[in-house]
C-alpha atoms as a PDB file:
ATOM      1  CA  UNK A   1     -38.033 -59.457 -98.773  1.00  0.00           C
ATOM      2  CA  UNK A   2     -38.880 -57.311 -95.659  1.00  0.00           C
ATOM      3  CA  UNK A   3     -36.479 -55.242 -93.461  1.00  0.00           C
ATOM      4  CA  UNK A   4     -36.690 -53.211 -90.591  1.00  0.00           C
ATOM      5  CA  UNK A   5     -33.761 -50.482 -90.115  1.00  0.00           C
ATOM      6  CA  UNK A   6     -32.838 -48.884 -87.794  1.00  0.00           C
ATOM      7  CA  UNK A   7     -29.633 -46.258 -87.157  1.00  0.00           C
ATOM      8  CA  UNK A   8     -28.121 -47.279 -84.378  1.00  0.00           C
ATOM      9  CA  UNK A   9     -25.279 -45.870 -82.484  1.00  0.00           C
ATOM     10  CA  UNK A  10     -24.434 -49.427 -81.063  1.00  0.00           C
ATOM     11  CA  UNK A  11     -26.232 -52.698 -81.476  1.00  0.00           C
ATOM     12  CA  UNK A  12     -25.873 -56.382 -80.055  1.00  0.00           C
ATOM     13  CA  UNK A  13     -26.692 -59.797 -80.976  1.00  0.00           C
ATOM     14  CA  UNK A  14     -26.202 -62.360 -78.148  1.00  0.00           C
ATOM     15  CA  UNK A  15     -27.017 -66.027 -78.738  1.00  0.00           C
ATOM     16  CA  UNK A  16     -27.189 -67.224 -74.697  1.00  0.00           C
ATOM     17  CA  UNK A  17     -24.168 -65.834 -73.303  1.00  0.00           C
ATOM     18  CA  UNK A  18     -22.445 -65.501 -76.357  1.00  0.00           C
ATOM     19  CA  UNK A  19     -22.238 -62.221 -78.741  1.00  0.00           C
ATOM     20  CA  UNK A  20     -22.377 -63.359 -82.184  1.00  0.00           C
ATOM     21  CA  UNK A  21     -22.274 -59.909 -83.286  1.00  0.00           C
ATOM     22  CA  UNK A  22     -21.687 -56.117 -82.379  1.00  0.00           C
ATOM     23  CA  UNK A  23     -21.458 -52.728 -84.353  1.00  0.00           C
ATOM     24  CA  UNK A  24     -21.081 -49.062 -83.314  1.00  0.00           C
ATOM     25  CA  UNK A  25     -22.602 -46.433 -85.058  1.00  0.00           C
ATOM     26  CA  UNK A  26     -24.413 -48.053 -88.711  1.00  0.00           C
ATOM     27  CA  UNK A  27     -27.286 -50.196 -88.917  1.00  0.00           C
ATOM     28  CA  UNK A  28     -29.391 -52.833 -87.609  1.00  0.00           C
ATOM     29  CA  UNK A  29     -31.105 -54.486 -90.437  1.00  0.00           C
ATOM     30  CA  UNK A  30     -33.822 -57.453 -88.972  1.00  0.00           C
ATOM     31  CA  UNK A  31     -34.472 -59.342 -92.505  1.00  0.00           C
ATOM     32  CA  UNK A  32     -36.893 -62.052 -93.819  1.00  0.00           C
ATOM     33  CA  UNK A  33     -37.736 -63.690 -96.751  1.00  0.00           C
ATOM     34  CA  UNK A  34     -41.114 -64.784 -98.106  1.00  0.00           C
ATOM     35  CA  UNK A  35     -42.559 -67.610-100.441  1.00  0.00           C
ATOM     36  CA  UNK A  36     -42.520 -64.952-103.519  1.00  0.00           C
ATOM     37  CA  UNK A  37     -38.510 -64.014-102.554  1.00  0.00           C
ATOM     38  CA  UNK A  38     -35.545 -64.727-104.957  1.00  0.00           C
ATOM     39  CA  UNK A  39     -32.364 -63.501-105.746  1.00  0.00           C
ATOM     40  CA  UNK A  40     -33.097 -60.193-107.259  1.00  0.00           C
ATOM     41  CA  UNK A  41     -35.554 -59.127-103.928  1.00  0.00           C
ATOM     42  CA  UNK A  42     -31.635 -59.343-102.481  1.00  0.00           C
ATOM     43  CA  UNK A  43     -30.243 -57.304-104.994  1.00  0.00           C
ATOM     44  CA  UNK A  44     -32.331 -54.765-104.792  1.00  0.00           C
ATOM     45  CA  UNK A  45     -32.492 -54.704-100.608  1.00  0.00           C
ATOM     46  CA  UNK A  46     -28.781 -54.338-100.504  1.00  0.00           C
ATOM     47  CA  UNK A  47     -28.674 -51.365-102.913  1.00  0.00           C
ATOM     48  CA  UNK A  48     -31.521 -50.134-101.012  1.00  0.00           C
ATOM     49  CA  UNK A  49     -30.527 -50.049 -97.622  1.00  0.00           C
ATOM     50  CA  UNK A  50     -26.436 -49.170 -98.373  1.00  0.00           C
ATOM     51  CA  UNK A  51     -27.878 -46.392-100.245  1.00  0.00           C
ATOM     52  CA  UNK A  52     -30.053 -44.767 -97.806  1.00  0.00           C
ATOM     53  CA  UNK A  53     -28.897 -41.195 -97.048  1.00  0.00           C
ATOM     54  CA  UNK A  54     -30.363 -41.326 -93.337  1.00  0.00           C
ATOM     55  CA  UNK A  55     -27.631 -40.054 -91.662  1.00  0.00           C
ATOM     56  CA  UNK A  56     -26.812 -36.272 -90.529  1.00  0.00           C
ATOM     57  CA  UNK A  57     -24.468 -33.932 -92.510  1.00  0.00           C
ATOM     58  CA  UNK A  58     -23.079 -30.950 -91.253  1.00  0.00           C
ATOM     59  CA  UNK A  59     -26.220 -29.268 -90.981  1.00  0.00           C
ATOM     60  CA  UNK A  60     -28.280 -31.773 -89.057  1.00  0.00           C
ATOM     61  CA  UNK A  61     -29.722 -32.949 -92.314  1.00  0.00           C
ATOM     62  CA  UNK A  62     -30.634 -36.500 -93.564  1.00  0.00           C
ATOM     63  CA  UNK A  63     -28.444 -36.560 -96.758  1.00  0.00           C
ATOM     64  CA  UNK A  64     -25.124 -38.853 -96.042  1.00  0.00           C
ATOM     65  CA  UNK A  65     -25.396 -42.937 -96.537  1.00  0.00           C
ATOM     66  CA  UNK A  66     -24.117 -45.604 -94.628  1.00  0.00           C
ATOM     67  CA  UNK A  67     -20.694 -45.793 -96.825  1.00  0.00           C
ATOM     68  CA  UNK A  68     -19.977 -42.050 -96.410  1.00  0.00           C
ATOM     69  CA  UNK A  69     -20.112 -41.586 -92.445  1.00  0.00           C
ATOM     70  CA  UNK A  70     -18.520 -45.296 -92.330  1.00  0.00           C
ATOM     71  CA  UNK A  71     -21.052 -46.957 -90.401  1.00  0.00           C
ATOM     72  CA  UNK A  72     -21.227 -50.736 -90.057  1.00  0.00           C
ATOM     73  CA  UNK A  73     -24.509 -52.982 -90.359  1.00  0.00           C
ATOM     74  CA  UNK A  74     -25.471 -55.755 -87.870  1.00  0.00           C
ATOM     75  CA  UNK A  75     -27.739 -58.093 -90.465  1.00  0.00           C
ATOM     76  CA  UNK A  76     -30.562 -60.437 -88.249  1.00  0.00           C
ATOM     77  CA  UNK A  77     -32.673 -62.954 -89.327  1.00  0.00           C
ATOM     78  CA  UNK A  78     -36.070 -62.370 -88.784  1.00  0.00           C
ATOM     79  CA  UNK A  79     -39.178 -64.450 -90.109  1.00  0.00           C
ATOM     80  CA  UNK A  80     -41.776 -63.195 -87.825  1.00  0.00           C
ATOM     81  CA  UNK A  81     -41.444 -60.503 -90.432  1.00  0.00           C
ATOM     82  CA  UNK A  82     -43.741 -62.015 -92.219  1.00  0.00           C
ATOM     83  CA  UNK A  83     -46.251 -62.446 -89.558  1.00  0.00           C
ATOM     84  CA  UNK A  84     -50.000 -61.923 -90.623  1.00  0.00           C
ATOM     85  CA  UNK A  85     -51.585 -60.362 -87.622  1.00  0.00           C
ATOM     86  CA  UNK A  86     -55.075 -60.162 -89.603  1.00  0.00           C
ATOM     87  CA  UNK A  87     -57.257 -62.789 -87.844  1.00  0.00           C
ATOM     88  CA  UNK A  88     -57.587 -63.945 -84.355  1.00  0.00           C
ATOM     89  CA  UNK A  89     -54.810 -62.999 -81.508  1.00  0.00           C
ATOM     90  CA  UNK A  90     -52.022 -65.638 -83.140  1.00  0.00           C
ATOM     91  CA  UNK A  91     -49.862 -64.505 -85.623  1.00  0.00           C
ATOM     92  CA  UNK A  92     -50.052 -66.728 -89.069  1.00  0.00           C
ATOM     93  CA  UNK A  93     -46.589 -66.746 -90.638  1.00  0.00           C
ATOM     94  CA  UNK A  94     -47.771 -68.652 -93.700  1.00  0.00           C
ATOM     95  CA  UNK A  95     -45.856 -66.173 -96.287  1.00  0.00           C
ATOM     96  CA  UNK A  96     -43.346 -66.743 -94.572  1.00  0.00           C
ATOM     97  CA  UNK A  97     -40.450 -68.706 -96.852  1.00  0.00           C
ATOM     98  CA  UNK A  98     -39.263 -71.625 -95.640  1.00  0.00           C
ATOM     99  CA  UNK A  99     -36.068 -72.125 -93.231  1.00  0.00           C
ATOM    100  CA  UNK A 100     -33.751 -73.401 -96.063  1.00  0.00           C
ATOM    101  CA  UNK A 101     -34.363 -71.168 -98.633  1.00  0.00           C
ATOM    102  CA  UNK A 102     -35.011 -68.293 -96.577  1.00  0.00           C
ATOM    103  CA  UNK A 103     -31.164 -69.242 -95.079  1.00  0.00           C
ATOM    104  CA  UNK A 104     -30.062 -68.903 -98.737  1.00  0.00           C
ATOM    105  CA  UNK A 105     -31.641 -65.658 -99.741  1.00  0.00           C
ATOM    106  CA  UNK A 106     -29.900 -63.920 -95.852  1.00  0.00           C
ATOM    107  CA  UNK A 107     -26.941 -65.442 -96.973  1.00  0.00           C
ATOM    108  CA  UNK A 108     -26.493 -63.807 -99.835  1.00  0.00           C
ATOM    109  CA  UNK A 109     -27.739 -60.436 -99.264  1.00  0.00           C
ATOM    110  CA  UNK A 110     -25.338 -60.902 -96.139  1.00  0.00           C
ATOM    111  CA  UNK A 111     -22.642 -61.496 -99.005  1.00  0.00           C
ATOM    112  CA  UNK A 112     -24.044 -59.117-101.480  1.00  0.00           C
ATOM    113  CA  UNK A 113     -23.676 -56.030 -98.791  1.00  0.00           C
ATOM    114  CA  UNK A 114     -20.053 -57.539 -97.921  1.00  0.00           C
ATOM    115  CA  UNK A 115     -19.194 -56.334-100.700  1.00  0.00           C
ATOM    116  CA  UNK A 116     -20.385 -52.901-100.407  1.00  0.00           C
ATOM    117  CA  UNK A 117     -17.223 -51.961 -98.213  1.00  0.00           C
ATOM    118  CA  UNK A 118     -19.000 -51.648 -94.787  1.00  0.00           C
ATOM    119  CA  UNK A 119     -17.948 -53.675 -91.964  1.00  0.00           C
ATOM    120  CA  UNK A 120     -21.308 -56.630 -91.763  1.00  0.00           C
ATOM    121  CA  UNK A 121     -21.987 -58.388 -88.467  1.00  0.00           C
ATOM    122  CA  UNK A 122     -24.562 -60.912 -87.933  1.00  0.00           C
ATOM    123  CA  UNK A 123     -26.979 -62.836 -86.128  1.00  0.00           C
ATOM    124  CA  UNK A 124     -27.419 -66.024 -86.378  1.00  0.00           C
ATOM    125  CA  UNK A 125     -29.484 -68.106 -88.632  1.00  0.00           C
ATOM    126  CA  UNK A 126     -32.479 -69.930 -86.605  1.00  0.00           C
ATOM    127  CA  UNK A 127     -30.948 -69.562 -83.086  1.00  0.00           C
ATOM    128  CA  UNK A 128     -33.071 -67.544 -80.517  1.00  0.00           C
ATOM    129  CA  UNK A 129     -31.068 -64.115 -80.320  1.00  0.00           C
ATOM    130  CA  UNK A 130     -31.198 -61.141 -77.881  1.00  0.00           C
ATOM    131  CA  UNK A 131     -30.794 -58.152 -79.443  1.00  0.00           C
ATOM    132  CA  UNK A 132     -29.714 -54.789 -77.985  1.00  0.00           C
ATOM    133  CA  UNK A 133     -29.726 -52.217 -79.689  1.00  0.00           C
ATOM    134  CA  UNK A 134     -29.303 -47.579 -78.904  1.00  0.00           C
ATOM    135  CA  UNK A 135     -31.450 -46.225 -81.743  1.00  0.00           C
ATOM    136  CA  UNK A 136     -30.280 -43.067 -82.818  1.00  0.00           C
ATOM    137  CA  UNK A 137     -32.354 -40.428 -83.362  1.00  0.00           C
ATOM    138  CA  UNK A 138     -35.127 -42.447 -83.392  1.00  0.00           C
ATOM    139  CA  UNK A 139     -34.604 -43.289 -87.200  1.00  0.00           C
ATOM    140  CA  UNK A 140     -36.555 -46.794 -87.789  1.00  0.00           C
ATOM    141  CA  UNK A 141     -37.776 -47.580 -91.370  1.00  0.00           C
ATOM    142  CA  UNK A 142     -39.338 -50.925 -93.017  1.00  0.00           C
ATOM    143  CA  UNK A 143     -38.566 -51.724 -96.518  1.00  0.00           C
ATOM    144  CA  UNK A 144     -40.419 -54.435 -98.468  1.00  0.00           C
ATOM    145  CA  UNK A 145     -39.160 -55.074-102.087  1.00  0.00           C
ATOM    146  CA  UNK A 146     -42.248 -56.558-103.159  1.00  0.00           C
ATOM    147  CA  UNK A 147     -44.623 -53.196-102.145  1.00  0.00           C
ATOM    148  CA  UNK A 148     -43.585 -49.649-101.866  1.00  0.00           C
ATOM    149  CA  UNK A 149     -45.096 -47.697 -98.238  1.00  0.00           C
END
């Protein structure tokens, strides 16, 4: 499972005119799954991203998490993720997991960081979303459970 976070001080998901979902200061997590994914790649992404200590303390350091400045995360589906941009000018999303199980696997880690505590908004499954987003800091970082960076 792959993730791209970022701290935001406000993020957006729109679906047409419609916002599907909006958070204030917390996280934007863009998520997908690939063929090798199961249910324990979700386990460990939730403890890994409501764990992070990327935002400030009182001295301007890195050191509080998500749950201690009470930030909220804005979960997005996001299978091009798994784009291989290796050969030729077309991305190959072959490792990509398919729609229905990769549906299953975001469900559940949307689930599995409900019950953290922290306020989760979402995207939705499949549509084609805008996203707006005010990075803070800039603080982006990409997690994949199957490799360490």
């Amino acid at each position: 499972m792959r993730a791209v976070v970022q701290r935001v001080s406000h993020a957006e998901v729109r679906v047409g005119a419609e916002a599907v979902g909006q958070i204030g200061r917390g996280l934007l997590l863009l998520v997908g799954a690939g063929q090798e994914d199961s249910f324990t790649d979700v386990e460990w992404m939730a403890e890994k991203v409501i764990g992070l200590r990327i935002f400030s303390d009182e001295t301007g350091q890195m050191n509080r998490s998500l749950l201690e400045v009470g930030g909220a995360l804005l979960v997005v589906s996001q299978f091009t993720l798994y784009g291989d941009c290796r050969k030729g000018r077309r991305p190959s999303f072959v490792r990509a997991l398919a729609p229905r199980p990769a549906e299953g696997l975001y469900l559940a880690l949307v689930d599995r960081l409900r019950k953290s505590s922290a306020p989760v908004e979402t995207g939705r499954f499949r549509a084609m979303m805008e996203v707006a987003l005010v990075n803070d800091g800039p603080v982006t970082l990409l997690l994949d459970s199957k490799r360490e960076f």
